[in-house]
Protein backbone atom coordinates (compact mmCIF):
# COMPACT_ATOMS: atom_id res chain seq x y z
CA UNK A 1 0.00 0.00 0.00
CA UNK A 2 2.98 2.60 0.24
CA UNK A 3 4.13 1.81 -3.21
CA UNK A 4 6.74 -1.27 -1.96
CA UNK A 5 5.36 -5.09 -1.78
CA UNK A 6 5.44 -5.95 2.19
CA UNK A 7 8.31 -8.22 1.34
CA UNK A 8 10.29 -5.75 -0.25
CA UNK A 9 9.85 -3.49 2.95
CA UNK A 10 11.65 -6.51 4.54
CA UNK A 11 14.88 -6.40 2.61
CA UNK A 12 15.16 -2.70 2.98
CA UNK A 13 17.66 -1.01 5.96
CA UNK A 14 16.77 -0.45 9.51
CA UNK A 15 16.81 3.16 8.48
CA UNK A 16 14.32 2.80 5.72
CA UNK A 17 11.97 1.28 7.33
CA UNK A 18 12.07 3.43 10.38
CA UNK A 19 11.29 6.14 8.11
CA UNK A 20 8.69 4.33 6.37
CA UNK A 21 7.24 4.01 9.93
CA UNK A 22 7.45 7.80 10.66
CA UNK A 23 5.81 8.58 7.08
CA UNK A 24 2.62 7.05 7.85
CA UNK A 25 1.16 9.28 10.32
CA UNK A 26 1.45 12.34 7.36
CA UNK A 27 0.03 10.08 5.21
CA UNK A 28 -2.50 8.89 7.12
CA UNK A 29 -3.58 11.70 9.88
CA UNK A 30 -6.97 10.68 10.67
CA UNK A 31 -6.36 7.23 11.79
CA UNK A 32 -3.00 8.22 13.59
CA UNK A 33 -4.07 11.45 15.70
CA UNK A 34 -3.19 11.97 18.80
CA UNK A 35 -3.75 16.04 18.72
CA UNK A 36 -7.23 17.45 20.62
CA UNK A 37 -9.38 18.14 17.91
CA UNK A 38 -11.48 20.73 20.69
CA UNK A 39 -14.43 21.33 21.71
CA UNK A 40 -18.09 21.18 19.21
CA UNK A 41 -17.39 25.22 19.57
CA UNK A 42 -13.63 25.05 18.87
CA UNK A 43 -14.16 23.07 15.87
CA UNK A 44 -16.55 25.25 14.45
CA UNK A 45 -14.50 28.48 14.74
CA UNK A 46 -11.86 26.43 12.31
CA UNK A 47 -14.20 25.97 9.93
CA UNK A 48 -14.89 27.63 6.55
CA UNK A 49 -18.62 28.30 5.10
CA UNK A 50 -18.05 25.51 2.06
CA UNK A 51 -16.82 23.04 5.13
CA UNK A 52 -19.76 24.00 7.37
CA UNK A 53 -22.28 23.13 4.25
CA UNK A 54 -20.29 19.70 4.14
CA UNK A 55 -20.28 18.84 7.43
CA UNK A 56 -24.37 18.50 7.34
CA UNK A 57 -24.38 15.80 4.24
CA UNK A 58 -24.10 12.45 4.40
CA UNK A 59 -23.41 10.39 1.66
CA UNK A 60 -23.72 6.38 0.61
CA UNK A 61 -21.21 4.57 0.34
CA UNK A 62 -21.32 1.31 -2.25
CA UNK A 63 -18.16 -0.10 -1.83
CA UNK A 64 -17.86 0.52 -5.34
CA UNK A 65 -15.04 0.02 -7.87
CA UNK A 66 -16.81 2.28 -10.35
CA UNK A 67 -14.88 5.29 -11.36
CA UNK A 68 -17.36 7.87 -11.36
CA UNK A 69 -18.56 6.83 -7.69
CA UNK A 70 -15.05 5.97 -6.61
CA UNK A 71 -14.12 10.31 -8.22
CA UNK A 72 -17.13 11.46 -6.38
CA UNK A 73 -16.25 9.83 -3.24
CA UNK A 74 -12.96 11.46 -3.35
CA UNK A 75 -14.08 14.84 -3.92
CA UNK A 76 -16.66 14.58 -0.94
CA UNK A 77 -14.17 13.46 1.33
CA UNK A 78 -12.17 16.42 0.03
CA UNK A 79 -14.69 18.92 0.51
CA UNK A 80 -14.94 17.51 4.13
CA UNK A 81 -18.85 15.55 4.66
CA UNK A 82 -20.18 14.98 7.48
CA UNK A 83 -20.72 11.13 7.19
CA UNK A 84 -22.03 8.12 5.41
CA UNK A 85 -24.82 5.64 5.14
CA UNK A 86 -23.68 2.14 4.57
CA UNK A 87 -25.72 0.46 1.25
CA UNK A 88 -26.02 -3.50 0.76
CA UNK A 89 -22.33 -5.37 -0.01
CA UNK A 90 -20.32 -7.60 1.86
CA UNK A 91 -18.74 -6.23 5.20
CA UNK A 92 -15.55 -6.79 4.55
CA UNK A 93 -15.75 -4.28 1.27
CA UNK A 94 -17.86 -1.67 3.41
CA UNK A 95 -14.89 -1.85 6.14
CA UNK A 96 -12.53 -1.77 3.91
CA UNK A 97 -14.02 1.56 1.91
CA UNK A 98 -15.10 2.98 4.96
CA UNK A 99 -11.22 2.85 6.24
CA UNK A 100 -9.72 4.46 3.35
CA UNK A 101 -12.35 7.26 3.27
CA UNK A 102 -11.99 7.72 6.88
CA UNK A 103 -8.19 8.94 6.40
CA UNK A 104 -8.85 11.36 4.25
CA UNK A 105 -11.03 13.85 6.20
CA UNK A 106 -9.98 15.98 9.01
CA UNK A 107 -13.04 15.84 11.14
CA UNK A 108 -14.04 12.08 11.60
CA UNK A 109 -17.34 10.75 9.78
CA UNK A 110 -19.85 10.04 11.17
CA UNK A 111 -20.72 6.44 9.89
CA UNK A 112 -24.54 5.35 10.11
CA UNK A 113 -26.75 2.54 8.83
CA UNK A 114 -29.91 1.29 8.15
CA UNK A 115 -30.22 -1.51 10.38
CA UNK A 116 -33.59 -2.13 11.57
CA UNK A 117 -33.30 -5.58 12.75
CA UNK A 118 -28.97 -5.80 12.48
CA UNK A 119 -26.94 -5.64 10.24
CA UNK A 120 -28.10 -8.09 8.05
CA UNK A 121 -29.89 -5.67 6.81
CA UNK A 122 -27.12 -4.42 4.76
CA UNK A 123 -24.22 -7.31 5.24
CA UNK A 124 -25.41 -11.07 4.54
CA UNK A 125 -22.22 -11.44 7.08
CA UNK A 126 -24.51 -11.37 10.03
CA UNK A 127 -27.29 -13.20 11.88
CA UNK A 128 -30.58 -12.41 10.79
CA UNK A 129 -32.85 -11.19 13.36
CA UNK A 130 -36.26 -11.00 13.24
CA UNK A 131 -37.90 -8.10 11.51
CA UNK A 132 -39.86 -5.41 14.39
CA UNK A 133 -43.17 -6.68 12.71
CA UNK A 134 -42.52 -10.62 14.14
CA UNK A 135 -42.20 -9.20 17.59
CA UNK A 136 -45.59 -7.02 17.43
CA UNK A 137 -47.27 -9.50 16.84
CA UNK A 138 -46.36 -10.94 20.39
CA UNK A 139 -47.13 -9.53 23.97
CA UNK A 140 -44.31 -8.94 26.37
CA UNK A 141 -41.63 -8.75 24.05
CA UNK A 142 -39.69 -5.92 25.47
CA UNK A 143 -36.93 -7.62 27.11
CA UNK A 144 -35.62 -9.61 24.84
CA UNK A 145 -36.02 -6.39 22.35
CA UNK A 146 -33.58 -4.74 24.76
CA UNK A 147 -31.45 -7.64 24.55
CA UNK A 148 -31.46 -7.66 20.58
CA UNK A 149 -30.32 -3.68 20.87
CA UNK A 150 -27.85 -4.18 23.02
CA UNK A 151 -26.52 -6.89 20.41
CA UNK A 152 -27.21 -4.60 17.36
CA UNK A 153 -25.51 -1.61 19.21
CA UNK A 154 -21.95 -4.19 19.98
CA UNK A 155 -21.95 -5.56 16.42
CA UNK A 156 -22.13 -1.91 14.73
CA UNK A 157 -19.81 -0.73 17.47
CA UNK A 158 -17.13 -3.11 16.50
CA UNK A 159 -17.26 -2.18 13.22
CA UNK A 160 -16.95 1.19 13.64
CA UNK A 161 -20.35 2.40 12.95
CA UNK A 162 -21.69 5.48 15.23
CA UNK A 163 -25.59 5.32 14.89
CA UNK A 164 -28.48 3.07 13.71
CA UNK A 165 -31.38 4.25 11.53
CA UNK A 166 -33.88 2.61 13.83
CA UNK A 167 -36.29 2.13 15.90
CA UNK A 168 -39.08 2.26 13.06
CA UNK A 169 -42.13 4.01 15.23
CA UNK A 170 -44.35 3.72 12.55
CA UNK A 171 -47.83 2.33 13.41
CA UNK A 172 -49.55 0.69 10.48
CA UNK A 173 -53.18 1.29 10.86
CA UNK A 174 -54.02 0.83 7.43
CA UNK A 175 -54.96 -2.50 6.93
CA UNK A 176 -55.31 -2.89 3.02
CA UNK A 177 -52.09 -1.40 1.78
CA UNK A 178 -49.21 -1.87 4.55
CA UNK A 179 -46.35 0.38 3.25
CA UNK A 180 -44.08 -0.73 5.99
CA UNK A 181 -45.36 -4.33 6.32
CA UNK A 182 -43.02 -6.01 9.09
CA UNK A 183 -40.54 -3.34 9.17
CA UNK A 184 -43.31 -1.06 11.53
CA UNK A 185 -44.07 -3.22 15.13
CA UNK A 186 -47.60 -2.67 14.30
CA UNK A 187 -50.84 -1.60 14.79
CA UNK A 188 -51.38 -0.82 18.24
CA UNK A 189 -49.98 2.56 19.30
CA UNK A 190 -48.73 1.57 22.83
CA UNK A 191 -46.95 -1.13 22.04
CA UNK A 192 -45.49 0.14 19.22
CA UNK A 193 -44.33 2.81 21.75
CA UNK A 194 -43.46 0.43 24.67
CA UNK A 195 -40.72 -2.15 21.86
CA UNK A 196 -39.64 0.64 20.12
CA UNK A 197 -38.32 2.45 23.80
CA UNK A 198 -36.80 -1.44 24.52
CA UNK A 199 -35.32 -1.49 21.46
CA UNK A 200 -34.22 2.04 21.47
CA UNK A 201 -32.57 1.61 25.20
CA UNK A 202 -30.77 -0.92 24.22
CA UNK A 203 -29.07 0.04 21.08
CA UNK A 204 -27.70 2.98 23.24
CA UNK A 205 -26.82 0.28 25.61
CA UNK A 206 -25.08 -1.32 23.11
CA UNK A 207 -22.48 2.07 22.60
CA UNK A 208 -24.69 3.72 19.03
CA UNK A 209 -26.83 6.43 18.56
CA UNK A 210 -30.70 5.89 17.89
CA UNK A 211 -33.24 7.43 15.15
CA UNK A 212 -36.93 7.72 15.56
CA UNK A 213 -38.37 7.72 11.78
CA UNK A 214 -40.31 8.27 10.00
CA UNK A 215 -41.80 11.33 11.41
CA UNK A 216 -44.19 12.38 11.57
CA UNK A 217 -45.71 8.89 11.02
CA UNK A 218 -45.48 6.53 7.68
CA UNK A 219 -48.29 3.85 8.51
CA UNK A 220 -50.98 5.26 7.18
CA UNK A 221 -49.75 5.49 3.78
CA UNK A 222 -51.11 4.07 0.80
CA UNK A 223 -47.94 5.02 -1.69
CA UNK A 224 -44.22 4.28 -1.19
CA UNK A 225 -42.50 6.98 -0.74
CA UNK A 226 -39.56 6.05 -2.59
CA UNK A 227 -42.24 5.94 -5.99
CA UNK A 228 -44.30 9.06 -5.00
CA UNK A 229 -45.58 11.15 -2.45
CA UNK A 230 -47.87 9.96 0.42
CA UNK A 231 -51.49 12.15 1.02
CA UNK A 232 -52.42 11.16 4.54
CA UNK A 233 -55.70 12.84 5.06
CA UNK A 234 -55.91 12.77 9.10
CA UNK A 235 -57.10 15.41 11.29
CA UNK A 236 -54.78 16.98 13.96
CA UNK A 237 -56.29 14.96 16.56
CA UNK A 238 -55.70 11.99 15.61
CA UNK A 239 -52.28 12.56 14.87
CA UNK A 240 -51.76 13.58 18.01
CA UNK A 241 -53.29 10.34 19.60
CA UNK A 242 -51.86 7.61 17.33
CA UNK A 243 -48.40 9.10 15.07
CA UNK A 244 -47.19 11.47 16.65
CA UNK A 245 -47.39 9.75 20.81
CA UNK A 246 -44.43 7.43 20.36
CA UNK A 247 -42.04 10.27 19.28
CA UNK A 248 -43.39 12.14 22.59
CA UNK A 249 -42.34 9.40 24.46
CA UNK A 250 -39.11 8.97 22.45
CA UNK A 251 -38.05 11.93 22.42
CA UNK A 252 -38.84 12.51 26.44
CA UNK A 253 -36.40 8.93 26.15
CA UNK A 254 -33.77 10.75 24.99
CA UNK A 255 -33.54 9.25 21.23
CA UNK A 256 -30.40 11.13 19.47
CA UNK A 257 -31.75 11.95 16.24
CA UNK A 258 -35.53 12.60 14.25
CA UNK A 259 -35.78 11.22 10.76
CA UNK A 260 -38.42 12.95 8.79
CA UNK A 261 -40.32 11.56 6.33
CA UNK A 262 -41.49 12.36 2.49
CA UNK A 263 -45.33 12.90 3.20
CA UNK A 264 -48.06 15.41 2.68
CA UNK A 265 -49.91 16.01 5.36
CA UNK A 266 -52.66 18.79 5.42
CA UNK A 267 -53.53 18.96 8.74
CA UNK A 268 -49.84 19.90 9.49
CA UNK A 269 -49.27 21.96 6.42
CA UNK A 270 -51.94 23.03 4.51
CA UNK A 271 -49.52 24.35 1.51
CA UNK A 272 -49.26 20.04 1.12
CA UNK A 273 -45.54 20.76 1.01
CA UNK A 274 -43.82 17.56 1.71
CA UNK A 275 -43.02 16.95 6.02
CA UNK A 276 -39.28 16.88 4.68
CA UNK A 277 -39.31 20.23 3.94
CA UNK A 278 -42.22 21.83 5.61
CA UNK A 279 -40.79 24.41 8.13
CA UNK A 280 -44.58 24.26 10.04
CA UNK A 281 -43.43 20.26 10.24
CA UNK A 282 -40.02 19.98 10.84
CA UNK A 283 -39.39 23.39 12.60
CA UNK A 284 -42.64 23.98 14.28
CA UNK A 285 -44.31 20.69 15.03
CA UNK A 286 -40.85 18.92 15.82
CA UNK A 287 -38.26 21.45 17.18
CA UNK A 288 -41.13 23.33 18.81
CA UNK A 289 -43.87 22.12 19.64
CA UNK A 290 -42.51 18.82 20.77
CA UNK A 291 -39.32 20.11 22.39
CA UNK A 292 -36.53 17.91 19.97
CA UNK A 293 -33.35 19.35 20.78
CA UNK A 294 -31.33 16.71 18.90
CA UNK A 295 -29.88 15.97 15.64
CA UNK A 296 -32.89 16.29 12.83
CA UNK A 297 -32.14 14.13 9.67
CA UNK A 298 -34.44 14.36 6.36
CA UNK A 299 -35.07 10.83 4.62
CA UNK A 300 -32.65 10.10 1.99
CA UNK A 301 -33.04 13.09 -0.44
CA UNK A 302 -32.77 11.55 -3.88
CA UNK A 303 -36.23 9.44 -3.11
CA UNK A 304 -39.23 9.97 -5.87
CA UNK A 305 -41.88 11.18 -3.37
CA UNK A 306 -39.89 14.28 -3.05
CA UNK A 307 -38.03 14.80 -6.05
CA UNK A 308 -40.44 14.17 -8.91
CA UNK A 309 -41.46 17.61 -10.59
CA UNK A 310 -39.12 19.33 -8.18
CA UNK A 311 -34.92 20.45 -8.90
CA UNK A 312 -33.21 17.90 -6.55
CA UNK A 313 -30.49 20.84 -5.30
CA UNK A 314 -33.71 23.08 -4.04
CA UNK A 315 -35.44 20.27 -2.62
CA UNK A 316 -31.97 20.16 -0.51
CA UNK A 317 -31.79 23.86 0.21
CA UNK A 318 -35.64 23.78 1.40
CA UNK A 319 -34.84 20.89 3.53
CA UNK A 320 -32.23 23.13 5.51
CA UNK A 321 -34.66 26.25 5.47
CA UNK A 322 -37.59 24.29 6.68
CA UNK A 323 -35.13 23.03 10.04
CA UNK A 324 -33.28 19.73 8.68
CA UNK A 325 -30.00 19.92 10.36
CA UNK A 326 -28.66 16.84 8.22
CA UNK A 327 -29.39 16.32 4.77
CA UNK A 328 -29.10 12.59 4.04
CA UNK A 329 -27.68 10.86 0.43
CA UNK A 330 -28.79 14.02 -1.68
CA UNK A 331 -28.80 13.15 -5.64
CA UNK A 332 -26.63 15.85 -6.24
CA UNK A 333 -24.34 16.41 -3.25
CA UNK A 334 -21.28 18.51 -5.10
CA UNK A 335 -23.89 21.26 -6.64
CA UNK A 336 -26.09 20.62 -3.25
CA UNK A 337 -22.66 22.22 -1.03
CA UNK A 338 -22.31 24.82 -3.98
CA UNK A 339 -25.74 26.24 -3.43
CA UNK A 340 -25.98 26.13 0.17
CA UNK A 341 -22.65 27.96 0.22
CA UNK A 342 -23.48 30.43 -2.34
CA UNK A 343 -26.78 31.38 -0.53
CA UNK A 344 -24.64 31.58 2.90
CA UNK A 345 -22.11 34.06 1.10
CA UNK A 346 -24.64 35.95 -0.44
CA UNK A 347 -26.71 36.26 2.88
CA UNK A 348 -29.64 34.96 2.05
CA UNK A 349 -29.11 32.05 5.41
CA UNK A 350 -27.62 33.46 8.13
CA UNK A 351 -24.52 32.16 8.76
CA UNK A 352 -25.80 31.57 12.45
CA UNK A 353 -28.89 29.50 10.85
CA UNK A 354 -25.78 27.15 9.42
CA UNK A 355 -23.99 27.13 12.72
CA UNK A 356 -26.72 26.06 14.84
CA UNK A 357 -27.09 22.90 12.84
CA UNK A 358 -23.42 22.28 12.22
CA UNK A 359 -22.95 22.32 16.17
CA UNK A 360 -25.54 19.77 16.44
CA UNK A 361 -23.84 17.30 14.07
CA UNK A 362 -20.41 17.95 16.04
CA UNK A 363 -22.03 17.61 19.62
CA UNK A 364 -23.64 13.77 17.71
CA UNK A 365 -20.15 13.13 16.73
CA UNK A 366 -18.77 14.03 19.96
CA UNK A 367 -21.30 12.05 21.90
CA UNK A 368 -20.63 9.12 19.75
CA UNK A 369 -16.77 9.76 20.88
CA UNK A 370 -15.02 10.58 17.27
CA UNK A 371 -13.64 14.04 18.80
CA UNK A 372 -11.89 12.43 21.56
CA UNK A 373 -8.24 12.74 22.21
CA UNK A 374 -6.47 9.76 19.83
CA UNK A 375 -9.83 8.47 18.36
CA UNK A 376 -9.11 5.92 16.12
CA UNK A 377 -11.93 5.56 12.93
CA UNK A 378 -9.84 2.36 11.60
CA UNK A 379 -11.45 -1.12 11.86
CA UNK A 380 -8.97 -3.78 12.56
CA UNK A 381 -9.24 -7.37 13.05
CA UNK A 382 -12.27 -7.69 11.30
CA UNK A 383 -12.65 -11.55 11.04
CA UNK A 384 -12.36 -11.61 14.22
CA UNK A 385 -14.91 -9.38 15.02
CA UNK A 386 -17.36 -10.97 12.50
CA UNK A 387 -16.95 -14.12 13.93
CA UNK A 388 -17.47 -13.06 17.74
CA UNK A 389 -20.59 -11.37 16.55
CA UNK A 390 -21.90 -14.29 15.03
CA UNK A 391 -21.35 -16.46 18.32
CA UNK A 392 -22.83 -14.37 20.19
CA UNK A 393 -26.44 -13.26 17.72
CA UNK A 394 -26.60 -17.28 17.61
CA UNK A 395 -27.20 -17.68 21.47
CA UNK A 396 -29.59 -14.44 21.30
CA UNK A 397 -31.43 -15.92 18.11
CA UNK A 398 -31.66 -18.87 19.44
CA UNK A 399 -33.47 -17.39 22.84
CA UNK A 400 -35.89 -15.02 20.57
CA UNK A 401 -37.14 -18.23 18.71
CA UNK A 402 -37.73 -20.01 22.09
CA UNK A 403 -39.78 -17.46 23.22
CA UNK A 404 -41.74 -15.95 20.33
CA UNK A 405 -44.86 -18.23 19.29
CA UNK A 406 -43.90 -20.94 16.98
CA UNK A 407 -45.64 -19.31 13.51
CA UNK A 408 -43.96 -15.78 14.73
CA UNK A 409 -40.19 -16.79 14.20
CA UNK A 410 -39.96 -15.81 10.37
């Protein structure tokens, strides 16, 4: 990797190699620091506009030879994101990308992932658990969905990984078309509510962050919103009684971050603008009426129920004006920072609008540990680490199947 075959490195002088060995902290500064990187505040003071506007994306990451994606990677990393998503490939390609993106930025990513019910979700390396809908359909399920979160929250921590796109608090209460199917824990509100806290506690538990989604509730939905826009016709009452109670209790939990979903709901915005970039929604409804103080994170932005008929770089912008503090896997992330920064120059957003949300994401990173003193974002002895993960999800597995109901454990 440093231009020599290992056993060439070998063959070369003492003195070589001990300068070999003293090269690879410049090379590599990231995964070798040992300086304070400071305080949220300190951090923030260092930082230029264009690196601010960074420092709220996060990309997806493919583990991908592909030139194009493998250019664009490097340019983000460049330009300094905030983080990345991990898509569906094998771990050891994910690890291995996430490793060599991870030395090339000065503030550490923060690396999250969908993984609802583990990792499997993304890596066919791990145990399968069983999807949130299995358990719903079960009473008294909320210990051993502690138990699974504490086991999620060890295998993403080994790897690496910072925070978990999960619990799903979505309750499906429309019977014909289920949107969410197994992925929501059901239909009744409270215990919906009640696994989704169990789950929740322990994934923290565990050592990751948590993610309420898909705010402010996806189970009434007829239409995918990766296809086109949901038109959930409730009144404000109800969504006070059924959606929106289990991100009150959530968020009174302490859950990290807010995901907000691609929806149009009149009775919270009568303009029918989408909840992902509704400032009545996201600012007013989430921020204040409810009291959220945490991280706020829009649904990936490149999905159809947002973007069809609109420019995918404004739909980005209007997710910052209407509160988002992160803007997740926007289609166009490169002319995405070049408009946020342009309308930050020109001072059209307040600078101070940009800070507020770029102190959130550094008080999640710091939280999650990546700005302590010799913070290390390099996985090592990953086979290792698979392979203790997949002793120990066999013994859980193996105790959720004993106690769920026999046609449950699918």
């Amino acid at each position: 990797m440093m231009g020599f075959q290992k056993k060439d490195m070998f063959r070369r002088s003492p003195f070589t190699l001990l300068a070999a060995l003293l090269l690879i902290p410049a090379l590599f500064p990231s995964c070798s620091r040992k300086e304070r990187l400071g305080t949220p505040e300190e951090i923030l003071s260092t930082m230029s506009v264009r690196e601010k506007v960074s420092q709220i994306i996060i990309s997806a990451t493919f583990a991908s030879s592909d030139p194009e994606y493998t250019s664009l990677m490097d340019t983000l990393m460049a330009e300094g994101i905030g983080g990345i998503i991990w898509m569906d490939a094998p771990v050891g390609d994910l690890v291995e990308e996430t490793n060599a993106l991870s030395r090339k930025v000065r503030i550490p990513l923060l690396v999250t992932v969908d993984a609802e019910w583990g990792l499997s979700m993304r890596c066919p390396d791990y145990v399968k658990f069983p999807k949130q809908g299995v358990f719903g359909k079960a009473e008294g399920m909320e210990d051993i969905l502690y138990e699974m979160g504490v086991a999620v929250g060890k295998d993403l921590c080994d790897l690496k990984i910072h925070a978990n796109f999960a619990p799903v608090v979505d309750i499906n209460t429309n019977p014909h078309v289920q949107i969410l199917g197994l992925r929501s824990f059901g239909s009744d509100r409270d215990r919906v509510t009640s696994y989704a806290l169990s789950y929740m506690h322990g994934m923290q538990d565990g050592g990751i962050l948590t993610c309420a989604k898909h705010f402010p509730g996806h189970g009434e939905a007829a239409v995918d919103s990766h296809v086109g826009l949901p038109y959930l016709d409730l009144s404000r009452e109800r969504l006070d009684s059924v959606e929106l109670y289990p991100y009150r209790k959530l968020i009174g939990e302490g859950v990290d971050m807010v995901m907000v979903a691609h929806l149009s709901v009149p009775a919270l915005d009568s303009t029918l603008t989408p909840t992902s970039i509704s400032k009545p929604v996201i600012t007013g409804l989430l921020r204040e009426e409810l009291g959220f103080e945490g991280c706020i994170i829009t649904d990936a932005l490149e999905m159809k129920g947002l973007t069809t008929g609109r420019d995918p770089v404004q739909v980005a912008k209007d997710a910052f004006l209407a509160g988002a503090d992160i803007l997740l896997m926007p289609s166009s992330p490169i002319p995405t920072i070049d408009l946020l920064e342009k309308s930050v120059l020109s001072g059209e957003i307040p600078e101070s609008a940009l800070d507020e949300k770029v102190l959130r994401v550094l008080k999640v990173k710091k939280k999650a540990g990546l700005l302590d003193e010799g913070y290390s974002p390099v996985v090592r002895n990953l086979s290792r680490k698979v392979r203790a993960a997949h002793r120990r999800d066999t013994v859980l597995m193996e105790k959720i199947l004993s106690v769920l109901p026999e046609d449950n454990g699918k």
